[in-house]
C-alpha atoms as a PDB file:
ATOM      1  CA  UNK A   1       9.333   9.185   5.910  1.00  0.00           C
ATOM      2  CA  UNK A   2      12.083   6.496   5.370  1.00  0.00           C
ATOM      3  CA  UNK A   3      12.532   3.316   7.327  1.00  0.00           C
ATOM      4  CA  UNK A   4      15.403   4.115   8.936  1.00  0.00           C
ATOM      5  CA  UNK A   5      13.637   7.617  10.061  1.00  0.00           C
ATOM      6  CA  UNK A   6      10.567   6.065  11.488  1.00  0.00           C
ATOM      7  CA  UNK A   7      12.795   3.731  13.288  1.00  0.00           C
ATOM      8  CA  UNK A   8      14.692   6.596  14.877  1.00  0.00           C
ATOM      9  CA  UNK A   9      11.589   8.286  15.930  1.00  0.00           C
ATOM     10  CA  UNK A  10       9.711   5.495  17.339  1.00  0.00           C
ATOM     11  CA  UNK A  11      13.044   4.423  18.788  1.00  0.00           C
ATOM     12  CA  UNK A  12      13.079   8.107  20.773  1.00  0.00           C
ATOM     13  CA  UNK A  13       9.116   8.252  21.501  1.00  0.00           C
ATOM     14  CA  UNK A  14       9.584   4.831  23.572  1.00  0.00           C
ATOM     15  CA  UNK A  15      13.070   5.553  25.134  1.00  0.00           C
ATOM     16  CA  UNK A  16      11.378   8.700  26.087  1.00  0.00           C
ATOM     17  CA  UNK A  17       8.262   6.896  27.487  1.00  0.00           C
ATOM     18  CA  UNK A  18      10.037   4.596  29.170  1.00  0.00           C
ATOM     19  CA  UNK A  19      12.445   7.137  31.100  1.00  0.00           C
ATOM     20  CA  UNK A  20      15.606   5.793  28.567  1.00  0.00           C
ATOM     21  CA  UNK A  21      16.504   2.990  30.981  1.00  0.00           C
ATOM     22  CA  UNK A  22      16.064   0.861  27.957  1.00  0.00           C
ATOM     23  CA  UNK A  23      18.536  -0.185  24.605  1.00  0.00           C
ATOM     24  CA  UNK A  24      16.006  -0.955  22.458  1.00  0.00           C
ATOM     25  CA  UNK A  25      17.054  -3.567  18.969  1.00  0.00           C
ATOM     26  CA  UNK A  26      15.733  -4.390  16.432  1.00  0.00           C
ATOM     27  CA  UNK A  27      15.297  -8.210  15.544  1.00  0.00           C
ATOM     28  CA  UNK A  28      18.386  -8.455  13.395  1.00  0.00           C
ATOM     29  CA  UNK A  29      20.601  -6.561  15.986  1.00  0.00           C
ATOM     30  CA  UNK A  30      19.444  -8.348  19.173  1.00  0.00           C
ATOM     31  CA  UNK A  31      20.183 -11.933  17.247  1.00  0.00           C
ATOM     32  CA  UNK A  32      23.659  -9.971  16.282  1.00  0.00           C
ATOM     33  CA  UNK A  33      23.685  -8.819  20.249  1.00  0.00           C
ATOM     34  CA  UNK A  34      23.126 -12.637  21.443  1.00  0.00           C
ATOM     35  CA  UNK A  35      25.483 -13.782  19.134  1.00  0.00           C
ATOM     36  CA  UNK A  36      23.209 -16.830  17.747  1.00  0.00           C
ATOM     37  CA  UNK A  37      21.460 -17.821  14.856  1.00  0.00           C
ATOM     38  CA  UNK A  38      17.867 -16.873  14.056  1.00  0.00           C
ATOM     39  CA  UNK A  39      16.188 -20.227  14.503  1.00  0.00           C
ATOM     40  CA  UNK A  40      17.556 -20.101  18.228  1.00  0.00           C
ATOM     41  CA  UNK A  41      16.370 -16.443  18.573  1.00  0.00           C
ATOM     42  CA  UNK A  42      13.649 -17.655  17.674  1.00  0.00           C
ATOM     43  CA  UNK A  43      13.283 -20.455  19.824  1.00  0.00           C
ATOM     44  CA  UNK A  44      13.800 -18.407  22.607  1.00  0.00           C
ATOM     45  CA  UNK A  45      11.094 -16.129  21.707  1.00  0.00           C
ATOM     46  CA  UNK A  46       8.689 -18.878  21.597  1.00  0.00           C
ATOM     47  CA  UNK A  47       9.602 -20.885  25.049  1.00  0.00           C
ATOM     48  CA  UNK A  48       8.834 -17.243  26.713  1.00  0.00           C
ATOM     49  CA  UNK A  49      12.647 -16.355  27.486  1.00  0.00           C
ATOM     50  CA  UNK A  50      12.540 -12.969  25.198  1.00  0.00           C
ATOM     51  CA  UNK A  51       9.557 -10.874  24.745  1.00  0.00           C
ATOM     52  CA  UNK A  52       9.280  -7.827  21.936  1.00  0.00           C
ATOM     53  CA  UNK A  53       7.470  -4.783  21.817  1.00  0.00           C
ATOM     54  CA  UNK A  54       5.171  -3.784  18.679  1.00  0.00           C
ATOM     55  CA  UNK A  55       5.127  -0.234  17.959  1.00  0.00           C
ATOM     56  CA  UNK A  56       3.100   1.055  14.680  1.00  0.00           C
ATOM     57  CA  UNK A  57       4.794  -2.069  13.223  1.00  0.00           C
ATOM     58  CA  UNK A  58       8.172  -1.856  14.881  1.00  0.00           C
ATOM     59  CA  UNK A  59       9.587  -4.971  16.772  1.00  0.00           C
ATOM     60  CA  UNK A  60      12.114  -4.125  19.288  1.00  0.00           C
ATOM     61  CA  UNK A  61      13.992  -6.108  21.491  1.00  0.00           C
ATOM     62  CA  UNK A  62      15.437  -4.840  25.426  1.00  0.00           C
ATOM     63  CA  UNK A  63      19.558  -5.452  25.241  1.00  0.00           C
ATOM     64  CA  UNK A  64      19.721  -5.954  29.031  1.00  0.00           C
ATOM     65  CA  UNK A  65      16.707  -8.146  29.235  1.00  0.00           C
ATOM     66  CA  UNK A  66      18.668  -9.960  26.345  1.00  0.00           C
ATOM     67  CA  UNK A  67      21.760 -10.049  28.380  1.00  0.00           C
ATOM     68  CA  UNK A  68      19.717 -11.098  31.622  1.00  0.00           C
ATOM     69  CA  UNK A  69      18.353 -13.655  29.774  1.00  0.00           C
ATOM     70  CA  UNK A  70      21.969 -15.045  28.552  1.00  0.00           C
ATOM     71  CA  UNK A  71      23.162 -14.928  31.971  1.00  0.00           C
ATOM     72  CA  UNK A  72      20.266 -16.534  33.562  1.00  0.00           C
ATOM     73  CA  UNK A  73      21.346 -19.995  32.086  1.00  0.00           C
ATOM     74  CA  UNK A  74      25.213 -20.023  33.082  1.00  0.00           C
ATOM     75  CA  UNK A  75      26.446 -23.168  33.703  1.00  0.00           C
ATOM     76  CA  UNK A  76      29.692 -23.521  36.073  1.00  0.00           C
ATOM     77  CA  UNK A  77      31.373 -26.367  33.286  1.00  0.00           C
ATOM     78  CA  UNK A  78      30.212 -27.891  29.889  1.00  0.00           C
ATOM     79  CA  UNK A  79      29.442 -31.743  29.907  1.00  0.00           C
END
């Protein structure tokens, strides 16, 4: 089975565990989806702000806890 294949079946087995209420990334789309650079992903990975999920060697990513995430540190002006 091919990479991308596996991906699309793991991607379906948790979707379908989880009752779909879930976009699932991989790394390089969720930095894409945050729209930062991989040291910051990074970053925010290790100060507890994003968490992944390991599945038979698969590291995905939640886009709305992503977004929530974003969102949790507006700030009403830049100083």
């Amino acid at each position: 089975m091919d990479d991308n294949r596996l991906y699309q079946t793991v991607l379906e087995a948790v979707n379908e565990a989880l009752g779909a209420k879930h976009e699932w990334l991989r790394k390089h789309e969720a930095i894409k989806h945050a729209h930062v650079a991989n040291n910051t992903f990074d970053k925010w990975i290790k100060n507890g702000g994003i968490y992944a999920r390991y599945i038979e060697g698969v590291q995905l990513y939640d886009k709305h806890e992503i977004d929530e995430f974003i969102n949790s540190h507006q700030v009403k002006e830049v100083v």
